[in-house]
N, C-alpha and C. Protein backbone atom coordinates (compact mmCIF):
# COMPACT_ATOMS: atom_id res chain seq x y z
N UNK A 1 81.56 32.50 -35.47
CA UNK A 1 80.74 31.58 -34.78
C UNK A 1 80.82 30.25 -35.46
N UNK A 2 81.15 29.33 -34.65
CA UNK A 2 80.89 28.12 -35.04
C UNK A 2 79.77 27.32 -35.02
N UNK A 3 79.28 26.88 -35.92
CA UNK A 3 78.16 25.98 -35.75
C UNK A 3 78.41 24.62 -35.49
N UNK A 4 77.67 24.11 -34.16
CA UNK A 4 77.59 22.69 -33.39
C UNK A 4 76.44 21.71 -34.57
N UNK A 5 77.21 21.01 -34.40
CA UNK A 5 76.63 19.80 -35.02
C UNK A 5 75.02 19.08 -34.10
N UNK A 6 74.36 18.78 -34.68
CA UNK A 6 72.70 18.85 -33.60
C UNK A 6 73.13 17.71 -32.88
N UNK A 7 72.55 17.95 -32.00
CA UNK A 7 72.14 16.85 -30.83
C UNK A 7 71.54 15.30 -31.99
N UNK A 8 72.11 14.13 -31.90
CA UNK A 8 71.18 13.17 -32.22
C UNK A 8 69.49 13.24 -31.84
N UNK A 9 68.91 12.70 -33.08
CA UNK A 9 67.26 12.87 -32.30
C UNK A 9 66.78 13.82 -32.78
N UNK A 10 67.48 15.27 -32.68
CA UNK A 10 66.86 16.24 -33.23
C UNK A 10 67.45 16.94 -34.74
N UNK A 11 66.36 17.53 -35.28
CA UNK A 11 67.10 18.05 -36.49
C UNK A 11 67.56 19.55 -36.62
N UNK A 12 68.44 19.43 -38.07
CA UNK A 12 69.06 20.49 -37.50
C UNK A 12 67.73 22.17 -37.95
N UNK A 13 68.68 22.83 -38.25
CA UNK A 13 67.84 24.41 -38.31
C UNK A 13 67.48 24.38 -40.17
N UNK A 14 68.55 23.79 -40.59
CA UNK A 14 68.32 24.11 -41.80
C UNK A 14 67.27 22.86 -42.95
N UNK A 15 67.39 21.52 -41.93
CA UNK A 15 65.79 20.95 -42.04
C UNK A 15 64.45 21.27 -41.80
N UNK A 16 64.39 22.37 -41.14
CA UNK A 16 63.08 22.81 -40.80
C UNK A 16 62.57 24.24 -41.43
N UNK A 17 63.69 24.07 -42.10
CA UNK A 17 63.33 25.68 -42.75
C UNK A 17 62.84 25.49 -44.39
N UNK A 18 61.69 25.76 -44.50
CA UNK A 18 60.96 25.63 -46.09
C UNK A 18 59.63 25.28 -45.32
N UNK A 19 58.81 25.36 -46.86
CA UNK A 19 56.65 25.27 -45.96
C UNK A 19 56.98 24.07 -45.35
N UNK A 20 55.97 24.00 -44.09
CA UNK A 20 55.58 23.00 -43.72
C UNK A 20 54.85 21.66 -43.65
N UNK A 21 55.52 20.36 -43.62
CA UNK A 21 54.51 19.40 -44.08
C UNK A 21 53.70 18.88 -43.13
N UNK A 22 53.18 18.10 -43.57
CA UNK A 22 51.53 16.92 -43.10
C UNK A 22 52.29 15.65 -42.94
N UNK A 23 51.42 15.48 -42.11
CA UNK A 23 52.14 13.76 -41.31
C UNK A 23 51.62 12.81 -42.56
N UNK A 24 51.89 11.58 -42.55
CA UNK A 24 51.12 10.74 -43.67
C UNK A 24 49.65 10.29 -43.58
N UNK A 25 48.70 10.18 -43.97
CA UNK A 25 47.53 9.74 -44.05
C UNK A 25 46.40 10.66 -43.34
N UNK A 26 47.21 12.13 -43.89
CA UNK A 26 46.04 13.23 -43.25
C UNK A 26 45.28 13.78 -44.60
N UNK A 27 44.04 13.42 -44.25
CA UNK A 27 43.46 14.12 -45.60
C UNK A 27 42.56 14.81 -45.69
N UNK A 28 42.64 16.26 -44.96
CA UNK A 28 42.36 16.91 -45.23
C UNK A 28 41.71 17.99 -44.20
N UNK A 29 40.79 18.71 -44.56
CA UNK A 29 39.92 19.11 -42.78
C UNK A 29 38.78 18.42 -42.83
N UNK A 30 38.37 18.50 -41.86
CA UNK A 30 36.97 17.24 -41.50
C UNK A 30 35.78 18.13 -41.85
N UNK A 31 34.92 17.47 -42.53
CA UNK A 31 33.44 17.98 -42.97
C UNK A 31 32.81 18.28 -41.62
N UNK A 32 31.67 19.08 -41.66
CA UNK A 32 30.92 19.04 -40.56
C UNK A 32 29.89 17.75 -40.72
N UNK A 33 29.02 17.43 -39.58
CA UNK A 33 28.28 16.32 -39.31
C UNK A 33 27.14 16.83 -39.92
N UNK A 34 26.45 15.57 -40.72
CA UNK A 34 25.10 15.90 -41.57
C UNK A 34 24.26 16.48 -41.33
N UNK A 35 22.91 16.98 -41.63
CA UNK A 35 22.10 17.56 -40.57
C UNK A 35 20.90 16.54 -40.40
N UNK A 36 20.07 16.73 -39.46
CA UNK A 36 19.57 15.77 -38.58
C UNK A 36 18.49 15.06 -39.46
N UNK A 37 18.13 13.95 -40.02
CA UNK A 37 16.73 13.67 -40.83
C UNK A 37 15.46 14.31 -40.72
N UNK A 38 14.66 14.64 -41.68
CA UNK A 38 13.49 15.35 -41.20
C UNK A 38 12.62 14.33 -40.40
N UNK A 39 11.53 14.53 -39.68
CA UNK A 39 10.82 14.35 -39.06
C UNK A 39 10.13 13.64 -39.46
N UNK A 40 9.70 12.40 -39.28
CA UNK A 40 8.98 11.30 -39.79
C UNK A 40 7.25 11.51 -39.92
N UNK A 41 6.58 11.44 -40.92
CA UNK A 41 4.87 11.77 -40.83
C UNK A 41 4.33 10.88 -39.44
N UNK A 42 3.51 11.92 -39.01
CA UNK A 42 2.47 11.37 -37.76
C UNK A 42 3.56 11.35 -36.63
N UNK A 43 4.81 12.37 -36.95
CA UNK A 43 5.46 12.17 -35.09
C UNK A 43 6.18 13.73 -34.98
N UNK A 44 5.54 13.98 -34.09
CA UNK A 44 6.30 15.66 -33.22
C UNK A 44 7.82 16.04 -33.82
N UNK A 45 7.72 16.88 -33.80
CA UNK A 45 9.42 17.48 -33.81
C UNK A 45 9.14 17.66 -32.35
N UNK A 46 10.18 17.24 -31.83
CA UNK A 46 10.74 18.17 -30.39
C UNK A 46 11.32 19.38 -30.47
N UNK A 47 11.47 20.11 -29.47
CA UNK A 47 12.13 20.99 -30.02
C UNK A 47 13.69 20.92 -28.74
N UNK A 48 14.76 21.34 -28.75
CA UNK A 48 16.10 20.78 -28.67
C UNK A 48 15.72 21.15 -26.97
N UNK A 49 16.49 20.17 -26.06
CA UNK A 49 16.09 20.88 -24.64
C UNK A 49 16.11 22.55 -24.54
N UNK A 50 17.68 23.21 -24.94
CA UNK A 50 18.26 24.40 -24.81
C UNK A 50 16.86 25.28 -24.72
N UNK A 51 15.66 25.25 -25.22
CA UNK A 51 14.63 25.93 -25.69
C UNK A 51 13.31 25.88 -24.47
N UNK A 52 13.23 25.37 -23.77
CA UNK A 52 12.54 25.18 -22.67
C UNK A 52 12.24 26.62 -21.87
N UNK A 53 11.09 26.96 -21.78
CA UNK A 53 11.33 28.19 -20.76
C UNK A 53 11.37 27.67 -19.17
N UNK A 54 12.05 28.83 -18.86
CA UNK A 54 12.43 28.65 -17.58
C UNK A 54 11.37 28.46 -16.20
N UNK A 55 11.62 27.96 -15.47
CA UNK A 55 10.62 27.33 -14.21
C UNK A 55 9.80 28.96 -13.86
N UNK A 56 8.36 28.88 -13.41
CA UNK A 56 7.90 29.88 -13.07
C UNK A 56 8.68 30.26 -11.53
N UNK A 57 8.71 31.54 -10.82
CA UNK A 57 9.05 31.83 -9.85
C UNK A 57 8.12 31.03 -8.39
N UNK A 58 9.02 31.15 -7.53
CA UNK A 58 7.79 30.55 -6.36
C UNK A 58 6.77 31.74 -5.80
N UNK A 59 6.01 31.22 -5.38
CA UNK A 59 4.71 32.35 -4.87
C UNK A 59 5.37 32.80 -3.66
N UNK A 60 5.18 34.14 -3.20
CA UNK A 60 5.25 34.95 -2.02
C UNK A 60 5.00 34.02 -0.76
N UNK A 61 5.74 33.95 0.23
CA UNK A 61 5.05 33.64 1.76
C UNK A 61 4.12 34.41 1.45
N UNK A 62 2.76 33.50 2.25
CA UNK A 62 1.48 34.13 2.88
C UNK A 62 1.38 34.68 4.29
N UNK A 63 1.40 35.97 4.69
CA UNK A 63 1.49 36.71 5.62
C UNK A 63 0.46 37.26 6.37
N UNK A 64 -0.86 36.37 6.22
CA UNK A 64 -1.97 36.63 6.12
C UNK A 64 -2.68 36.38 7.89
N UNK A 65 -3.86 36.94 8.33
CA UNK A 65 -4.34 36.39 9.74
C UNK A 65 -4.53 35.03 9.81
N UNK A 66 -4.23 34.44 11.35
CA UNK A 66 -4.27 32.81 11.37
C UNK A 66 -5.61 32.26 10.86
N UNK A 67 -5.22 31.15 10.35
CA UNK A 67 -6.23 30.28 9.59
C UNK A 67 -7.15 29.38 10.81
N UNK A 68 -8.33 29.50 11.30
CA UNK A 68 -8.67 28.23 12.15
C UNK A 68 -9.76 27.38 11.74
N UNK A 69 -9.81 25.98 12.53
CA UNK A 69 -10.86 25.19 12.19
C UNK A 69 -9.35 23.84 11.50
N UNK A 70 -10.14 23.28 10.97
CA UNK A 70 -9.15 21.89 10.23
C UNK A 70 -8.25 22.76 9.16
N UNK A 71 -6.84 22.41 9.37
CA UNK A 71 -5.83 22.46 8.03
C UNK A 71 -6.62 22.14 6.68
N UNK A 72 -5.95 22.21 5.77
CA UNK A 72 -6.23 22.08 4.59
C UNK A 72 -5.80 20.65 4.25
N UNK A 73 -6.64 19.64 3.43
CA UNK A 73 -6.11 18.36 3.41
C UNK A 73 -6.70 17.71 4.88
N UNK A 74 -7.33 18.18 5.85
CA UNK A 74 -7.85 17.52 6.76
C UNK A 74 -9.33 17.18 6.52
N UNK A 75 -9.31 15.40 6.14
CA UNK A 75 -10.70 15.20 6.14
C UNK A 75 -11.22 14.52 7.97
N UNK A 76 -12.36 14.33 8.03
CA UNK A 76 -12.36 13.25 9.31
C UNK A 76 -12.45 11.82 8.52
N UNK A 77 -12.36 10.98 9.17
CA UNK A 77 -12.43 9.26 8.59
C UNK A 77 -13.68 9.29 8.79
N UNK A 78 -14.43 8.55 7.36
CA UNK A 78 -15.39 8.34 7.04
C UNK A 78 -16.26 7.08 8.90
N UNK A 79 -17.86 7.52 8.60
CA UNK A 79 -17.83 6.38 9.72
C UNK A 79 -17.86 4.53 9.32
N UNK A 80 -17.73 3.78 10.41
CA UNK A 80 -17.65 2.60 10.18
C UNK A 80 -18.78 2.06 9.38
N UNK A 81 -18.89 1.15 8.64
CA UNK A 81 -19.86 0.79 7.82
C UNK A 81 -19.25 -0.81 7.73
N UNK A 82 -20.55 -1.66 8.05
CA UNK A 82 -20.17 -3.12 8.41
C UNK A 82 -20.16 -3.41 7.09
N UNK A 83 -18.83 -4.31 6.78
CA UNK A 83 -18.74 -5.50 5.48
C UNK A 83 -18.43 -4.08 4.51
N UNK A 84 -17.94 -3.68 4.79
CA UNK A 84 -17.45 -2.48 3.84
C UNK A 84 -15.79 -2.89 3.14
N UNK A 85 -14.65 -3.39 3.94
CA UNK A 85 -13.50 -3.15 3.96
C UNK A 85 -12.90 -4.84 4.01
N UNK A 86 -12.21 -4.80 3.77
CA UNK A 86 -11.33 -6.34 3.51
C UNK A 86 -10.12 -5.90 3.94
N UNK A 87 -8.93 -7.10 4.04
CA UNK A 87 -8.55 -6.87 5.11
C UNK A 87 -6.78 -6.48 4.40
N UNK A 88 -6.25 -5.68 5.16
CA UNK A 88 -4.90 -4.73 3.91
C UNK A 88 -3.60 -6.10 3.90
N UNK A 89 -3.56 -5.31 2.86
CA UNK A 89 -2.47 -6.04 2.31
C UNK A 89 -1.11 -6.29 2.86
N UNK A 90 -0.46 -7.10 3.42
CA UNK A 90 0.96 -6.88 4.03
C UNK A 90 0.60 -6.95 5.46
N UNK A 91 -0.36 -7.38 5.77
CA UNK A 91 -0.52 -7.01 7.81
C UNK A 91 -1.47 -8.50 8.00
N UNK A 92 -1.41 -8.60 9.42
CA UNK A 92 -1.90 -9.64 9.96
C UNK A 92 -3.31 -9.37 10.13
N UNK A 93 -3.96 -8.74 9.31
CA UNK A 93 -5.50 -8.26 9.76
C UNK A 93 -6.41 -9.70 9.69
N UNK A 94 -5.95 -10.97 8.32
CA UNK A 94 -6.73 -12.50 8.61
C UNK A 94 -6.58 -12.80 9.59
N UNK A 95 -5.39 -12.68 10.23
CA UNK A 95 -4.53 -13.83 11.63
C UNK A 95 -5.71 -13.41 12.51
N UNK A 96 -5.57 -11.93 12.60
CA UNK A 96 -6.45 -11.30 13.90
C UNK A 96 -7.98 -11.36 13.84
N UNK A 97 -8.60 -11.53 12.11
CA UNK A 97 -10.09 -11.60 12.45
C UNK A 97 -10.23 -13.25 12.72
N UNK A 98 -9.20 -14.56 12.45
CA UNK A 98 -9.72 -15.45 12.36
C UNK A 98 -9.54 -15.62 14.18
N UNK A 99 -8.30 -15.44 14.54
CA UNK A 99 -8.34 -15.46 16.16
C UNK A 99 -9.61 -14.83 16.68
N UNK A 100 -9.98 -13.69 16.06
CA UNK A 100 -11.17 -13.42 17.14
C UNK A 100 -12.55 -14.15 16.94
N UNK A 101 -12.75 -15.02 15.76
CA UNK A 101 -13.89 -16.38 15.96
C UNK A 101 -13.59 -17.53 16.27
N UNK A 102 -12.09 -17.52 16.49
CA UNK A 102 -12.00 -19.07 17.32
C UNK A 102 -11.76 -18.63 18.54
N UNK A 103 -11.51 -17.35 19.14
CA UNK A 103 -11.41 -17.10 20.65
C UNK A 103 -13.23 -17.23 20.92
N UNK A 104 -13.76 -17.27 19.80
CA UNK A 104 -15.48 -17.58 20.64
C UNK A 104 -15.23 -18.54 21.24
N UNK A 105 -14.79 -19.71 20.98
CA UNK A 105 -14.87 -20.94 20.89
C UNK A 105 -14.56 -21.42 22.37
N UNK A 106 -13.12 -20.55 22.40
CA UNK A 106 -12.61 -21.09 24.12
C UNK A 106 -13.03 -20.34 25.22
N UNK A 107 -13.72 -18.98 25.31
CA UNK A 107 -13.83 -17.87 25.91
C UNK A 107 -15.19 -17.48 25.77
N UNK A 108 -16.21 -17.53 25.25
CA UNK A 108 -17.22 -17.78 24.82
C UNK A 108 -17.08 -16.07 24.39
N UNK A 109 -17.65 -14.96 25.05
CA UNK A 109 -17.53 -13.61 24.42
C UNK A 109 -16.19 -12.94 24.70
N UNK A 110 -15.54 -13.01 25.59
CA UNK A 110 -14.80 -12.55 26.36
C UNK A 110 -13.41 -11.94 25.57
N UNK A 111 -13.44 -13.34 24.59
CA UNK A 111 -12.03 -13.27 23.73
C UNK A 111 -12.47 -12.45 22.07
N UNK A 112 -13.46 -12.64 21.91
CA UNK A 112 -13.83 -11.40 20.52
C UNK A 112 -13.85 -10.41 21.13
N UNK A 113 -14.70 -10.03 22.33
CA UNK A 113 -14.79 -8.16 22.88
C UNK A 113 -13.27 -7.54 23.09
N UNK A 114 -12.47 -8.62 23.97
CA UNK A 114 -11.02 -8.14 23.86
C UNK A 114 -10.16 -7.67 22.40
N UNK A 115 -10.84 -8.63 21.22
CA UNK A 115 -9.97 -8.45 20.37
C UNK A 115 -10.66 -7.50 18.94
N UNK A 116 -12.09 -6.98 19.96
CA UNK A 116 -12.51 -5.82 19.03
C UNK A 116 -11.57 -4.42 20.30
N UNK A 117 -11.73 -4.56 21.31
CA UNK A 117 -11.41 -3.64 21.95
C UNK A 117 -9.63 -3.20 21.22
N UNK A 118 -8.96 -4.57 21.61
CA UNK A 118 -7.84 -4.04 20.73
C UNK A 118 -7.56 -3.72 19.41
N UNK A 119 -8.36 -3.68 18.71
CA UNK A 119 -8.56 -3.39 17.24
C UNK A 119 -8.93 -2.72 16.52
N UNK A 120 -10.31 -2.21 17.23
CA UNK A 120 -10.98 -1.26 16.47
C UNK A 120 -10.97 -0.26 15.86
N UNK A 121 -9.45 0.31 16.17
CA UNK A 121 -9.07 1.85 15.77
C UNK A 121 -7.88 1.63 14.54
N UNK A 122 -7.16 -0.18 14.95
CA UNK A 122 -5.95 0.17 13.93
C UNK A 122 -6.90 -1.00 12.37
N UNK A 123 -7.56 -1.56 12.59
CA UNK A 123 -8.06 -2.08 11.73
C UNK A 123 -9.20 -2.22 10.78
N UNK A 124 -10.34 -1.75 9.80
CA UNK A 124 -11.63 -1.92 9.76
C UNK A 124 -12.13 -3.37 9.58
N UNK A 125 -11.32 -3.80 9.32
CA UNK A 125 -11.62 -5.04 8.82
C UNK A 125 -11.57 -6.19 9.69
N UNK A 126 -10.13 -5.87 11.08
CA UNK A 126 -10.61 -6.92 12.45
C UNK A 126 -11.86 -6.25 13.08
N UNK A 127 -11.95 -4.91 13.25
CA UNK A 127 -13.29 -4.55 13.71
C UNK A 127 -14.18 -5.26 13.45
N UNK A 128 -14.41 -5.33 12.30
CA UNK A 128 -16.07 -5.83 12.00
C UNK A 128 -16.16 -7.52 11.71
N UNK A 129 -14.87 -8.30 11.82
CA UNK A 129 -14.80 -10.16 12.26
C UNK A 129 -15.45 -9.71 13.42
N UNK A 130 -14.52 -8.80 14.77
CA UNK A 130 -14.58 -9.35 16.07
C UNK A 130 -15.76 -9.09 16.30
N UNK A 131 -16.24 -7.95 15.99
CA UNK A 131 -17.95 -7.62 16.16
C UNK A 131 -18.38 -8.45 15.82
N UNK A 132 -18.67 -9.40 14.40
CA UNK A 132 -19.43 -10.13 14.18
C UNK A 132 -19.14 -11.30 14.96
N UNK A 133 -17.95 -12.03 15.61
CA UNK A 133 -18.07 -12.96 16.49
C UNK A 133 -18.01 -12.24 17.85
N UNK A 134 -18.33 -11.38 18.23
CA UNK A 134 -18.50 -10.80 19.46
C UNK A 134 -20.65 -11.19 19.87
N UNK A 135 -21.06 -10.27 18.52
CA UNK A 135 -22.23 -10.62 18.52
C UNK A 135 -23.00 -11.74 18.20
N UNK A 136 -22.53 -12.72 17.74
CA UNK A 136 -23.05 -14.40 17.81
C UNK A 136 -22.55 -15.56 18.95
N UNK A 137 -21.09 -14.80 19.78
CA UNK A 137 -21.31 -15.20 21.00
C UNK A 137 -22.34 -14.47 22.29
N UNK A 138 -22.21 -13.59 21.63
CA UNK A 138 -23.47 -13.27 22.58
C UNK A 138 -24.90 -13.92 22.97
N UNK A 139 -25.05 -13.77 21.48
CA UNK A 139 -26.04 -14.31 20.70
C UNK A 139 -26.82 -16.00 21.52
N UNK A 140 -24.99 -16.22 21.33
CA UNK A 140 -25.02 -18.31 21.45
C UNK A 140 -25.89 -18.02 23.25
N UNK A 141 -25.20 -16.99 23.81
CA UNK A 141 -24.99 -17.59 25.42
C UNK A 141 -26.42 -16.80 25.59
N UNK A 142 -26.94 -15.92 25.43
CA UNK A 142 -28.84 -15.56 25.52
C UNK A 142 -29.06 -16.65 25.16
N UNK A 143 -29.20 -17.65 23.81
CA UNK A 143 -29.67 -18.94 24.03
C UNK A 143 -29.74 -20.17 24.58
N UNK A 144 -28.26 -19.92 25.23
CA UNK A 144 -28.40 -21.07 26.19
C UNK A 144 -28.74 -20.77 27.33
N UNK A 145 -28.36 -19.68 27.94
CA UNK A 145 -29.31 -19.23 28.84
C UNK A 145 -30.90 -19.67 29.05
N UNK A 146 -31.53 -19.36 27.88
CA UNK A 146 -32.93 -19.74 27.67
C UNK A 146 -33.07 -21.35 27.57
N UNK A 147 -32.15 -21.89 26.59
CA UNK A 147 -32.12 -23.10 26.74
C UNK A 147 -32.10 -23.93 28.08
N UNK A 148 -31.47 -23.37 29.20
CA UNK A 148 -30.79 -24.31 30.25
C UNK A 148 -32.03 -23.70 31.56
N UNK A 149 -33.23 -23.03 30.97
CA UNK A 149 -34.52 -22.12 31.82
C UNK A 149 -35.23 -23.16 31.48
N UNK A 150 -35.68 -23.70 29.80
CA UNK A 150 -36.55 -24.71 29.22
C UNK A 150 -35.93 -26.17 29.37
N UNK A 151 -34.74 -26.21 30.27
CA UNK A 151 -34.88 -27.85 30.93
C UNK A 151 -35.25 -28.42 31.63
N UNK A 152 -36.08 -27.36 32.22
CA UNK A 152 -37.22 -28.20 33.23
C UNK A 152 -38.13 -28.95 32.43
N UNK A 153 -38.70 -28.56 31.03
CA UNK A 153 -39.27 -29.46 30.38
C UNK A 153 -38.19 -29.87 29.72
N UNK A 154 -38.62 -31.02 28.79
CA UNK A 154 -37.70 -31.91 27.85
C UNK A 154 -37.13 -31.09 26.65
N UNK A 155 -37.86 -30.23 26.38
CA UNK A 155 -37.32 -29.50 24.77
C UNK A 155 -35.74 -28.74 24.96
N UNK A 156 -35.85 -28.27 26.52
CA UNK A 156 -34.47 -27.56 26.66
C UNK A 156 -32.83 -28.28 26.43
N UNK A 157 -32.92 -29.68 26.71
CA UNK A 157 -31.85 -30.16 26.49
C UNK A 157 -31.67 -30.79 25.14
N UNK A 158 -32.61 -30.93 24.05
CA UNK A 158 -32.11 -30.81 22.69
C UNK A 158 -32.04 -29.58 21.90
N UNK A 159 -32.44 -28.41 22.58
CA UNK A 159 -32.50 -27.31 22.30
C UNK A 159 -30.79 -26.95 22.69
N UNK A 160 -30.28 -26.85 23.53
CA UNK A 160 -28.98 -27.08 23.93
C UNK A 160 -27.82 -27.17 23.37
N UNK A 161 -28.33 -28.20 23.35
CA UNK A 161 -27.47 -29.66 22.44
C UNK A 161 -27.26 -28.59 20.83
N UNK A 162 -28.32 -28.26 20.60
CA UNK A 162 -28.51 -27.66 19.04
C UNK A 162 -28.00 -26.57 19.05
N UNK A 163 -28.26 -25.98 19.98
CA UNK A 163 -26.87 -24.31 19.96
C UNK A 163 -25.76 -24.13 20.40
N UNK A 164 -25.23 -25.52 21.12
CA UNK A 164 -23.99 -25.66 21.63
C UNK A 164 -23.06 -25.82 19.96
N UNK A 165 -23.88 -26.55 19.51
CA UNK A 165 -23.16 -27.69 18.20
C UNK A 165 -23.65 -26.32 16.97
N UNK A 166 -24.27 -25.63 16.87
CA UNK A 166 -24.18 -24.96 15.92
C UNK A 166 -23.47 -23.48 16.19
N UNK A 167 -23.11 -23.45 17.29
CA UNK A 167 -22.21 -22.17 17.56
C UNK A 167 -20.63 -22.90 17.03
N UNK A 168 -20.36 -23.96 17.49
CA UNK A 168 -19.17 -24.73 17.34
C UNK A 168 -18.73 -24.67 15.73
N UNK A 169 -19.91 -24.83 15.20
CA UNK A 169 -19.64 -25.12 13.46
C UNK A 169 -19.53 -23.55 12.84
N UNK A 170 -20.76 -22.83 13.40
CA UNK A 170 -20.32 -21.37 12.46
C UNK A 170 -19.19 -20.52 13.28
N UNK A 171 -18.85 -20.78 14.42
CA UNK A 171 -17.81 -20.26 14.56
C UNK A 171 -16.32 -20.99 13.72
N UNK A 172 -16.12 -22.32 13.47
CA UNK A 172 -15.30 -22.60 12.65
C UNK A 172 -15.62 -22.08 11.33
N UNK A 173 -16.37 -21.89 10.77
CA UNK A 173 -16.76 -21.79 9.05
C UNK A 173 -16.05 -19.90 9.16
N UNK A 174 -16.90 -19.35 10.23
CA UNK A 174 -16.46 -17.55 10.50
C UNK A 174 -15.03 -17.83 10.23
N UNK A 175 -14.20 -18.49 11.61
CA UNK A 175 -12.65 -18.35 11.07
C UNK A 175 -12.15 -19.02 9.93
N UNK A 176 -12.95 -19.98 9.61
CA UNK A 176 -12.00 -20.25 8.26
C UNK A 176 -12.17 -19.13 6.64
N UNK A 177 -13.45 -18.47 6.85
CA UNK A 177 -13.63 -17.56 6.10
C UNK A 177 -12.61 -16.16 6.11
N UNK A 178 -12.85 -15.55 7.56
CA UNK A 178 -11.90 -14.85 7.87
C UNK A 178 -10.51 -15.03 7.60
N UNK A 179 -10.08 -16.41 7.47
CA UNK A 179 -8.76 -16.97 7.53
C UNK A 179 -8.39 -16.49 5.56
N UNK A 180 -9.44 -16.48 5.04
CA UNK A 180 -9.31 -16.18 3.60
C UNK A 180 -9.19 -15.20 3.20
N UNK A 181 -9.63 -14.06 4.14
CA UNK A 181 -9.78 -12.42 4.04
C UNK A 181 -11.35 -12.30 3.24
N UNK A 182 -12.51 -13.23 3.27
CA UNK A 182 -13.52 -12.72 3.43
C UNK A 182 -14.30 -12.41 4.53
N UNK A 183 -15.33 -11.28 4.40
CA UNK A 183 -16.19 -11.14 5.66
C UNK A 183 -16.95 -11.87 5.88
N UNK A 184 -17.41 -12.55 6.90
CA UNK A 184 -18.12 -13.47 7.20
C UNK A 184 -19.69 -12.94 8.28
N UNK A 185 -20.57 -13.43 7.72
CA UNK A 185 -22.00 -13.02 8.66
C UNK A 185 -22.96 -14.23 9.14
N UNK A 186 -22.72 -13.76 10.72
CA UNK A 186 -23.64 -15.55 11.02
C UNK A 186 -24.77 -15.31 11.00
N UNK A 187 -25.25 -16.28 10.67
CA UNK A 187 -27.18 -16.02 10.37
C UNK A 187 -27.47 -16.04 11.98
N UNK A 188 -28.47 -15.35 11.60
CA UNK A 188 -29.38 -15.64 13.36
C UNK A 188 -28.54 -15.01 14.24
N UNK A 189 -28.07 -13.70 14.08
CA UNK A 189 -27.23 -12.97 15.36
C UNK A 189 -28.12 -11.57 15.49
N UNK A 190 -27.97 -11.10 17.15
CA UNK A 190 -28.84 -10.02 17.06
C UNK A 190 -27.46 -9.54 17.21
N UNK A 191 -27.55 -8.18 16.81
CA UNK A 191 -26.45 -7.14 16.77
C UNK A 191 -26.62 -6.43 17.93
N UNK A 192 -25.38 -6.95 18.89
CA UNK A 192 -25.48 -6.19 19.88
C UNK A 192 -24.61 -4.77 19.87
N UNK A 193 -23.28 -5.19 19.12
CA UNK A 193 -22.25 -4.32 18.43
C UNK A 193 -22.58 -3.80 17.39
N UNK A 194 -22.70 -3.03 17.03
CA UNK A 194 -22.19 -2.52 15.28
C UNK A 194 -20.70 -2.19 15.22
């Protein structure tokens, strides 16, 4: 048998034969990693996730006779209670209580009753503007009523004059209050609404 001379690149059989060496700048086997610092005074050890017990099982379906009357978690909504509620956050509930004391203004009742009628269920807080300018237009027009009975004598037409001009002003002061998201209450109203 003749022996071939190696391929360039590679070595031959009789270079590789004796112990085996280490590449340059190997030194040695690697230590293991330190162990962890103790636990500092005044703070918990945790203990490692791996150690956690496992989630309790879920409870059985209930297979039980039907339940009646209200679900569970069913309350009813408390009842309305005037000047209770201000007006939520993120919604047009100012826009709508101040519209319903300046609709006194052009409509005399007509435009608050509409805008308690549309309201009353999605809002507490337009509820109880439009009521309150529902019930001081009311309020205004029984007095002028009476007013415009007492102009046969003289007192009725400054009497008039005086509830025309003071419906005008607390209905502006109502919407500009409302316009702030406070509740507003006109003096001198009989409550025809709650």
């Amino acid at each position: 048998m003749s022996e071939t001379p190696p391929e360039p690149g590679r070595p031959s059989w009789e270079s590789l034969s004796g112990p085996p060496t280490m590449p340059s700048g190997y030194k040695g086997p690697v230590p293991p990693p330190p162990p962890p610092p103790p636990a500092q005074p005044g703070y918990p050890v945790y203990p490692p996730p791996q150690s956690f017990p496992p989630p309790p099982p879920a409870p059985p379906p209930y297979y039980g006779p039907p339940q009646y009357g209200p679900s569970p978690g069913y309350y009813a909504p408390p009842p309305h209670v005037p000047f209770q509620y201000g007006p939520r956050p993120g919604s047009d509930d100012t826009t709508m209580a101040m519209l319903a004391h300046l609709l006194g203004l052009l409509s005399s009742f007509v435009g608050p009753l509409v805008m308690y009628l549309l309201k009353k269920d999605e809002s507490p807080y337009v509820r109880d503007q439009a009521a309150e300018a529902l019930n001081f237009q009311l309020t205004v027009l029984v007095a002028s009523i009476v007013s415009s009975i007492l102009m046969v004598i003289i007192i009725g037409i400054f009497l008039l004059m005086a509830v025309l001009l003071g419906g005008v002003i607390l209905s502006i002061m109502g919407a500009v209050a409302a316009n702030n998201g406070s509740p507003y209450r006109y003096p001198l109203s009989i409550r025809f609404v709650s």
